[in-house]
Protein backbone atom coordinates (compact mmCIF):
# COMPACT_ATOMS: atom_id res chain seq x y z
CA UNK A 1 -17.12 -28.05 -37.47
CA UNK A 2 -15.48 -25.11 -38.63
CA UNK A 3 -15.36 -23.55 -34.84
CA UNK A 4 -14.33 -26.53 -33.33
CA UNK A 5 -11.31 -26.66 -36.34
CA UNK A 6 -10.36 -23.21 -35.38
CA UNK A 7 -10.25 -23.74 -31.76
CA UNK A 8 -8.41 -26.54 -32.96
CA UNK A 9 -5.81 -24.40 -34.51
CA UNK A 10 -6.03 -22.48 -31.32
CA UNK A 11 -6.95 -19.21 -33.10
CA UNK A 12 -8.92 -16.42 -31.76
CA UNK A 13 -12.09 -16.38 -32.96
CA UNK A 14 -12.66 -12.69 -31.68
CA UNK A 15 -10.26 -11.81 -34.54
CA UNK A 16 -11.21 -14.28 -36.97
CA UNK A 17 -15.06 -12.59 -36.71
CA UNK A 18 -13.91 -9.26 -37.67
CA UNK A 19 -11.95 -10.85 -41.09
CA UNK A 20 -12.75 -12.68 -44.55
CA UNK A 21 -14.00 -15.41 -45.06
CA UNK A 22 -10.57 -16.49 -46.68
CA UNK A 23 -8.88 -15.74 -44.03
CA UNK A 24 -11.44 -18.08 -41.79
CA UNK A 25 -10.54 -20.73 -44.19
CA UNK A 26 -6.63 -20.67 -43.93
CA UNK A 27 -7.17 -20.93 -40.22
CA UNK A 28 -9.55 -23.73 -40.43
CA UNK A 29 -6.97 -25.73 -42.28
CA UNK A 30 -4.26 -25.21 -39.82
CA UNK A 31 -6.92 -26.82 -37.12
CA UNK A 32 -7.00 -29.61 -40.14
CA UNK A 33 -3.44 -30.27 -39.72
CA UNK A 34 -2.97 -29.96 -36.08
CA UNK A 35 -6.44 -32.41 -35.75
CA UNK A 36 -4.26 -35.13 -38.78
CA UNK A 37 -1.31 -36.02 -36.71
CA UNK A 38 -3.23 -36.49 -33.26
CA UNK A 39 -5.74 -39.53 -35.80
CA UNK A 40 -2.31 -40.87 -36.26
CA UNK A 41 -0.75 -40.66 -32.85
CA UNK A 42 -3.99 -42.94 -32.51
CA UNK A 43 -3.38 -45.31 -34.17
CA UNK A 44 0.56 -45.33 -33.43
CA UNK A 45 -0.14 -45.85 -29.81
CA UNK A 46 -3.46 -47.69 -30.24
CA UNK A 47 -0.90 -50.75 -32.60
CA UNK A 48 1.83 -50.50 -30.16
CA UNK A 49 -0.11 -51.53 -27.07
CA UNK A 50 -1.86 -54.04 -29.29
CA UNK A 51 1.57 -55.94 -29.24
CA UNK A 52 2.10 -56.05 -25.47
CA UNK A 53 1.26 -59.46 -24.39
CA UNK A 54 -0.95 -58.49 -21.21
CA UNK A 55 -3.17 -55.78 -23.59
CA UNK A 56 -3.24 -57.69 -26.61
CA UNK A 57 -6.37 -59.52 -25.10
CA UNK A 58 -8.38 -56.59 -24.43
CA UNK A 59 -8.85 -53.62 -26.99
CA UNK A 60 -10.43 -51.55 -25.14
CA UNK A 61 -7.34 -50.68 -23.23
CA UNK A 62 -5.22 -50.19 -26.56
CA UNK A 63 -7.75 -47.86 -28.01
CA UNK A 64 -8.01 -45.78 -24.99
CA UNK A 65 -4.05 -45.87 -24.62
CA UNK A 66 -4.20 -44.45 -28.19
CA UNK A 67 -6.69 -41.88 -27.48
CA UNK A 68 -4.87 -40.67 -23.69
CA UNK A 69 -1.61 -40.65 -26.29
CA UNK A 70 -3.65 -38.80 -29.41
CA UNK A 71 -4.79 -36.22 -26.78
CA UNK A 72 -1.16 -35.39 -25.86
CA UNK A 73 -0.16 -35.19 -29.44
CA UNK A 74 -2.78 -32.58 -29.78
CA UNK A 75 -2.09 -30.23 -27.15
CA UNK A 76 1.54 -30.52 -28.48
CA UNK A 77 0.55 -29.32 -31.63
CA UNK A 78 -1.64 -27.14 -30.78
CA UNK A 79 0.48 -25.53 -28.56
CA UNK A 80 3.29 -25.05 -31.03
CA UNK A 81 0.33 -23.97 -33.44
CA UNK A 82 -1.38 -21.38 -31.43
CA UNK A 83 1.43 -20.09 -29.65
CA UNK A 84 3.20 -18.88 -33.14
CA UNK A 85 2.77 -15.04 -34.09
CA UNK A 86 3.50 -14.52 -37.52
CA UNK A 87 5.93 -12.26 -38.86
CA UNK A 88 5.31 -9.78 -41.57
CA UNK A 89 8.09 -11.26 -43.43
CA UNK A 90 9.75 -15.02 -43.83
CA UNK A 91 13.22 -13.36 -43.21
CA UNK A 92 11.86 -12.57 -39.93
CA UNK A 93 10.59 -15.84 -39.14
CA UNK A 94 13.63 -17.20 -40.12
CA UNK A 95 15.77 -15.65 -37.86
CA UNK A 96 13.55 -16.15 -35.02
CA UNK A 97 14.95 -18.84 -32.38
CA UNK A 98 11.39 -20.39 -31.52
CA UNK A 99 11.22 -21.08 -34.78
CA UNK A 100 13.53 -24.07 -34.55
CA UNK A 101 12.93 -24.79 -31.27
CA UNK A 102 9.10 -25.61 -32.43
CA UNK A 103 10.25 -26.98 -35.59
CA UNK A 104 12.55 -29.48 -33.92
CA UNK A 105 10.05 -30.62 -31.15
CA UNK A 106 7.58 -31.36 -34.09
CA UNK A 107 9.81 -32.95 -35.65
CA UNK A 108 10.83 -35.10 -32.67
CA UNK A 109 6.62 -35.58 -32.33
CA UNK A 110 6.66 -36.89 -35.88
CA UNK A 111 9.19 -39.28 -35.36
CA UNK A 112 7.96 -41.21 -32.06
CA UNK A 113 4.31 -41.31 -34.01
CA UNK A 114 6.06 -42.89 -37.00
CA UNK A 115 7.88 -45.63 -35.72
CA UNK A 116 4.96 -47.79 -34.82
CA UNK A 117 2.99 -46.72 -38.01
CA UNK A 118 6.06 -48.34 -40.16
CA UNK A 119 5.46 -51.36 -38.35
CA UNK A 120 2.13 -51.42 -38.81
CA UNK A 121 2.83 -50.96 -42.27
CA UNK A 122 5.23 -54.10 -42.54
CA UNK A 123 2.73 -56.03 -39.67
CA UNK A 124 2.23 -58.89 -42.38
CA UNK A 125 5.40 -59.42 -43.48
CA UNK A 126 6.80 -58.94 -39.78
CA UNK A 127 4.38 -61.83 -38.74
CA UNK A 128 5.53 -63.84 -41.54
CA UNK A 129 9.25 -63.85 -40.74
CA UNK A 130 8.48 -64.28 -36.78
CA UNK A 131 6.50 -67.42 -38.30
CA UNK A 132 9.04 -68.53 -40.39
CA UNK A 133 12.15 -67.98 -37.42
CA UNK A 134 10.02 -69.80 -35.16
CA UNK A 135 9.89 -72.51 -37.75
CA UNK A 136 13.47 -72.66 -38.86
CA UNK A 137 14.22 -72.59 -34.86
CA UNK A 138 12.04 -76.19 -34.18
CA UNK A 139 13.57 -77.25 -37.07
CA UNK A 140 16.59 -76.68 -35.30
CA UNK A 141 16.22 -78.80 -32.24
CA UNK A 142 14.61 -81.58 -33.99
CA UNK A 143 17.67 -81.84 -36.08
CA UNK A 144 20.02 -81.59 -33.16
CA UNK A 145 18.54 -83.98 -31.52
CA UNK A 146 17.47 -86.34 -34.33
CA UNK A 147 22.05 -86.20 -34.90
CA UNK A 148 22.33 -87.72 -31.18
CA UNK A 149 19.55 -89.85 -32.04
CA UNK A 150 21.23 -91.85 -34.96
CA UNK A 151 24.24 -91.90 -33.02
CA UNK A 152 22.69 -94.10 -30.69
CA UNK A 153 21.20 -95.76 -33.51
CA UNK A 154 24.27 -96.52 -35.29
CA UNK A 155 25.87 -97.88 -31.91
CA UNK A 156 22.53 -100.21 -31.75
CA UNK A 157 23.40 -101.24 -35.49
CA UNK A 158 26.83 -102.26 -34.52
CA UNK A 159 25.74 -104.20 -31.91
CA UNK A 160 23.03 -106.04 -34.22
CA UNK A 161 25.59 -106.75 -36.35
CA UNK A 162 28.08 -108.28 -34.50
CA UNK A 163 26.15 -110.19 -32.72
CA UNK A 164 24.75 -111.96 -36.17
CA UNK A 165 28.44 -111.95 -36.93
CA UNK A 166 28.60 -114.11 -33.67
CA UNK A 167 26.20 -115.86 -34.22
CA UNK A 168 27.06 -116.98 -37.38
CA UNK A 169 30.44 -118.17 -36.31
CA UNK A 170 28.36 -120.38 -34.13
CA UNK A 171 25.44 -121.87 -36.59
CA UNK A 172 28.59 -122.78 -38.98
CA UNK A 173 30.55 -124.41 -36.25
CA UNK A 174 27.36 -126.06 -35.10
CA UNK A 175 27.04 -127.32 -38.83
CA UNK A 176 30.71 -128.36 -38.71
CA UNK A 177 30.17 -130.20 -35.17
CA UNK A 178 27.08 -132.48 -36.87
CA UNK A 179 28.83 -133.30 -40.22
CA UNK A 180 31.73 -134.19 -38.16
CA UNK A 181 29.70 -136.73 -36.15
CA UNK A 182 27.56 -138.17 -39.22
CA UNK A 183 31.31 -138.69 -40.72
CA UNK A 184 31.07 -136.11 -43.61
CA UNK A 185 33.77 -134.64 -45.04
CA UNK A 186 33.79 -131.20 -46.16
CA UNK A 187 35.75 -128.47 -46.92
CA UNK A 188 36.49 -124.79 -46.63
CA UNK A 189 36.49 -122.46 -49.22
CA UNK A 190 40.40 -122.70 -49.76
CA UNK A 191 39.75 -126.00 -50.01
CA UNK A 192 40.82 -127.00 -46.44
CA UNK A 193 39.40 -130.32 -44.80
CA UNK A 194 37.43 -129.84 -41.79
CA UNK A 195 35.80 -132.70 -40.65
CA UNK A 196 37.96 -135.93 -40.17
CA UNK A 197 35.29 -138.56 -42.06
CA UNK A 198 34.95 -141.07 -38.94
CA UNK A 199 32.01 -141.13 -37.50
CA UNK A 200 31.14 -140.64 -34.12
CA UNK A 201 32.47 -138.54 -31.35
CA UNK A 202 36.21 -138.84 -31.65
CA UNK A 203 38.80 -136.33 -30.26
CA UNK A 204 38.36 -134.44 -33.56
CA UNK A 205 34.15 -134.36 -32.85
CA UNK A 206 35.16 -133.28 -28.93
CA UNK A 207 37.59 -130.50 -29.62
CA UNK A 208 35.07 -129.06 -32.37
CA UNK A 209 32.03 -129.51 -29.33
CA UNK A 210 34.33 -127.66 -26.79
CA UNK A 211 35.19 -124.84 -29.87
CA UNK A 212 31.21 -124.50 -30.41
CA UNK A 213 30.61 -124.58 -26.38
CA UNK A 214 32.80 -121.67 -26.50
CA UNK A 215 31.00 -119.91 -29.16
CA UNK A 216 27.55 -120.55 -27.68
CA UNK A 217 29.22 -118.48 -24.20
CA UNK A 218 29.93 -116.14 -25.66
CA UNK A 219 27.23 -115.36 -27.56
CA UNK A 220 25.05 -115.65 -24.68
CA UNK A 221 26.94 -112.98 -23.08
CA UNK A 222 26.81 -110.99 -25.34
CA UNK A 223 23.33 -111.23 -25.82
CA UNK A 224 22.98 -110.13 -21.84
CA UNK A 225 25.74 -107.40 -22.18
CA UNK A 226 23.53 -106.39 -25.52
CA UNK A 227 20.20 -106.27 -23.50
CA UNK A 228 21.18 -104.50 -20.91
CA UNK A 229 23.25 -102.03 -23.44
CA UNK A 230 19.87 -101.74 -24.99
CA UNK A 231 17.47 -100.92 -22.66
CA UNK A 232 19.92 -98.37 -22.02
CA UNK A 233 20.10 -96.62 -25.24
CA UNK A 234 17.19 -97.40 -26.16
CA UNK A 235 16.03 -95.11 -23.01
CA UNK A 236 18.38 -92.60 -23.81
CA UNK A 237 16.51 -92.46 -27.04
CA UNK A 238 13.32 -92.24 -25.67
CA UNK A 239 14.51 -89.28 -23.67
CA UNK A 240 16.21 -87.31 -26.55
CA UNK A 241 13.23 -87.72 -28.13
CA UNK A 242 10.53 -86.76 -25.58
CA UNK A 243 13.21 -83.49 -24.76
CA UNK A 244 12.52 -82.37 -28.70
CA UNK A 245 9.36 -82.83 -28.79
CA UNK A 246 8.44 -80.83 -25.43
CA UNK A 247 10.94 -78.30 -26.35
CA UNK A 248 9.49 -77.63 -29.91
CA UNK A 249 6.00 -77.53 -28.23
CA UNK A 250 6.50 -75.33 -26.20
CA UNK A 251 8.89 -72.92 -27.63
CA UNK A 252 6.76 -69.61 -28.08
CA UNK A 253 8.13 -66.61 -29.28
CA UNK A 254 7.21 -63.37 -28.34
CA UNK A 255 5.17 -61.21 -31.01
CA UNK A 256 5.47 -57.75 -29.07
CA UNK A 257 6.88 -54.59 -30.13
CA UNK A 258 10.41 -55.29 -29.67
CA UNK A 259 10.41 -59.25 -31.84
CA UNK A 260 8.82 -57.11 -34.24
CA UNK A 261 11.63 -54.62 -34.53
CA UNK A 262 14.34 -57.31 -34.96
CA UNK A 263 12.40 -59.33 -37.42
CA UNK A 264 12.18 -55.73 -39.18
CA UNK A 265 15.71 -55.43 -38.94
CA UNK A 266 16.06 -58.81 -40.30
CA UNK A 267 13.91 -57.88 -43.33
CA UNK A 268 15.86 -54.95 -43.95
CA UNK A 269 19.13 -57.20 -44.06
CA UNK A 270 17.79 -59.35 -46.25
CA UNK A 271 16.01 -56.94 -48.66
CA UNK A 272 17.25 -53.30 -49.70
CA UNK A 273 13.85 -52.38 -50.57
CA UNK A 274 12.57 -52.96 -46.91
CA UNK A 275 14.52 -50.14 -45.78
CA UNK A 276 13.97 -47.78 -48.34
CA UNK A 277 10.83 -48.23 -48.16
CA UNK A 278 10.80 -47.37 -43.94
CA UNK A 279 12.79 -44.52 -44.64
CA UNK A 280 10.02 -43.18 -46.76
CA UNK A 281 7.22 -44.23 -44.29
CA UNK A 282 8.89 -42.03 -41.74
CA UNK A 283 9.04 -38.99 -43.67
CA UNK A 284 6.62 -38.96 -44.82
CA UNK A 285 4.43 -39.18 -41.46
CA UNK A 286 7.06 -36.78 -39.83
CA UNK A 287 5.96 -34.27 -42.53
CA UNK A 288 2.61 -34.55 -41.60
CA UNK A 289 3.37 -33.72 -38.15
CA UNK A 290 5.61 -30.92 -38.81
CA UNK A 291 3.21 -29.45 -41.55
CA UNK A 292 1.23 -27.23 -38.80
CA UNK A 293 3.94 -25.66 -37.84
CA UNK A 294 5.78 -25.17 -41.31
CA UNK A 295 2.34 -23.93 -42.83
CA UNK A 296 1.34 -21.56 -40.11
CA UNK A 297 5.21 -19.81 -40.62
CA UNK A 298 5.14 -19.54 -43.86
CA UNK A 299 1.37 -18.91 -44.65
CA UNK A 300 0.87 -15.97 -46.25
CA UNK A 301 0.68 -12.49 -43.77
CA UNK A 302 -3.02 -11.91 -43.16
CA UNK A 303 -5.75 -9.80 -42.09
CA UNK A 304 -5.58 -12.20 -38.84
CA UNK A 305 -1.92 -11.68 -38.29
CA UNK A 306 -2.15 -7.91 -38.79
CA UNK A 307 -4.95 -7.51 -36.33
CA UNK A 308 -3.40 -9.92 -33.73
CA UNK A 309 0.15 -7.83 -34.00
CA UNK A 310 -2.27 -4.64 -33.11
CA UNK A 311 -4.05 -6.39 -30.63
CA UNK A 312 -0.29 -7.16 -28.94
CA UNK A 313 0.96 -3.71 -29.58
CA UNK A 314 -2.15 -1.72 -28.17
CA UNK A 315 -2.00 -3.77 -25.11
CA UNK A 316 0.89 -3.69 -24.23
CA UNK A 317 0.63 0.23 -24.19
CA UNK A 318 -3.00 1.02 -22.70
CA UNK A 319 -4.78 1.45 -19.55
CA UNK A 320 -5.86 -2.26 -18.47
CA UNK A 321 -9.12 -0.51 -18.16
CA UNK A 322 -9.63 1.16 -21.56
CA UNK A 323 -8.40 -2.10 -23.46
CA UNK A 324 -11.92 -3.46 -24.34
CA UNK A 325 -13.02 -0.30 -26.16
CA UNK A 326 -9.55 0.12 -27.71
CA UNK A 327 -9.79 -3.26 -28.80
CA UNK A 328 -12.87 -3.01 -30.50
CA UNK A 329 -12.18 0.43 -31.95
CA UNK A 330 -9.19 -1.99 -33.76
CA UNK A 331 -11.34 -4.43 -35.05
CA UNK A 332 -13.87 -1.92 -37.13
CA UNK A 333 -10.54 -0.11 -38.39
CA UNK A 334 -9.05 -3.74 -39.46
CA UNK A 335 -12.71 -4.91 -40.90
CA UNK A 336 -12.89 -1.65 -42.91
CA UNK A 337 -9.63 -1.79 -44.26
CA UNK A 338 -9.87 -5.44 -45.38
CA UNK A 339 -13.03 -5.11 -46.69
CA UNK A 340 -11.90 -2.41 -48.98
């Protein structure tokens, strides 16, 4: 374990042989951090393809998305890692121009890993309001159309009603007609006569037959202009309701990565906290990606830095030949003189 975490770190073991065993350790742990962020990169990428419709069926292909994506995390990290000399001082590493240029591309790393992490986070909540949109939407169309519905409905009332109205008219007059026959008299309620009192079908009887023929015509009519108004509506009813029904069947939302950033946003809207909270999230997982970096340029000057600034300065000036015994020659100087 603790070679692999070095190589990891993408030390040189060759130097790290000839030094403490502190100074083993502190190198270990930078392979700890650069190992930290490409677990999380996993899981980032692993969650993301989980919510793409045509992966979210098979795992397999999510998890080895997330490991292809870990891997790259890695060797950026490592690269930034490994590639770092340390400077004797923190003035010096401070004015050095890789230094932000390796800062800022972990940094960037530490944001893409984030983002999907902070969904993952929210991932019940997120579910909830996609649930609950989904809801309010069907809700939506049945109410829409349920408003055409009982405009229809009201129409149909109408209808009803004035053709009892009609029909009314006509069961009075009818009464009227008989009375007026039988040679009743009655009255209105203004206390009108109505009916003559002779009996039998005089020219009184006839005219009040001829009004009630009338009446009876045209409530037949309007009992065939009403049926065929009916059927009509009453289709048109039929279909309004058979369009909400298929449309609130089969409306489907989308639950991939992108419905899950706007409900996200829509959580945010509706509750402070919700963004706080993400803001946190993503710091705090960008500050485990830049912590490699940070920790290996500020980390104490060691044994391991001393020897590798040698190792830099003695090749750069010998005989490619002579550079293996020169090398070595270094290392029992440096082991001797951190030993003491």
């Amino acid at each position: 374990m603790e070679r692999f975490l070095i190589w990891c770190a993408g030390s040189d073991r060759s130097i790290l042989d000839h030094c403490p065993r502190g100074e083993r350790i502190k190198h270990i742990g930078f392979g700890s951090l650069v190992l930290i962020p490409a677990l999380l990169a996993f899981v980032s990428m692993a969650y993301a393809l989980s919510t793409v419709e045509a992966l979210s069926g098979s795992l397999l292909w999510c998890y080895l998305g997330g490991l292809i994506w870990a891997l790259i995390i890695f060797s950026f990290d490592r690269f930034i890692v490994s590639t770092h000399i340390r400077k004797t001082s923190n003035r010096e590493e401070v004015k050095n121009p890789a230094f932000y240029l390796r800062f800022l591309f972990a940094l960037i790393l530490g944001i893409v890993i984030s983002h999907p992490l902070v969904l993952l986070y929210f991932d019940g909540s997120i579910e909830d309001r996609i649930t609950a949109d989904v809801t309010e939407y069907r809700e939506e169309i049945k109410g829409r159309y349920e408003a055409d519905i009982a405009v229809i409905q009201q129409r149909l009332n109408n209808m009803d009603s004035l053709y009892q109205h009609k029909e009314k008219l006509r069961n009075a007059q009818a009464d009227i007609v008989a009375r007026e026959i039988d040679g009743e008299v009655i009255r209105n309620a203004k206390g009108e006569i109505l009916t003559t009192g002779f009996a039998g079908k005089g020219p009184s009887a006839e005219n009040k037959i001829r009004h009630l023929q009338q009446l009876e015509r045209e409530l037949q009519q309007t009992r065939v202009n009403d049926s065929l108004q009916r059927l009509a509506m009453q289709d048109e009813m039929a279909g309004l309701k058979a369009r909400s029904d298929s449309l609130m069947q089969n409306y489907a939302v989308s639950y991939d990565y992108l419905r899950r950033e706007l409900a996200l946003e829509d959580l945010k809207a509706e509750h402070g906290i919700v963004g706080l909270t993400q803001w946190f999230l993503m710091l705090l997982f960008v500050l485990v990606d830049i912590l490699p970096v940070t920790f290996k340029t500020f980390a104490p000057y060691g044994l391991y830095d001393r020897m590798r600034q040698d190792d830099l300065n003695l090749l750069g000036a010998l005989d490619p030949s002579k550079r293996e015994e020169a090398l070595q020659q270094a290392y029992n100087n440096a082991s001797i003189i951190g030993k003491s």
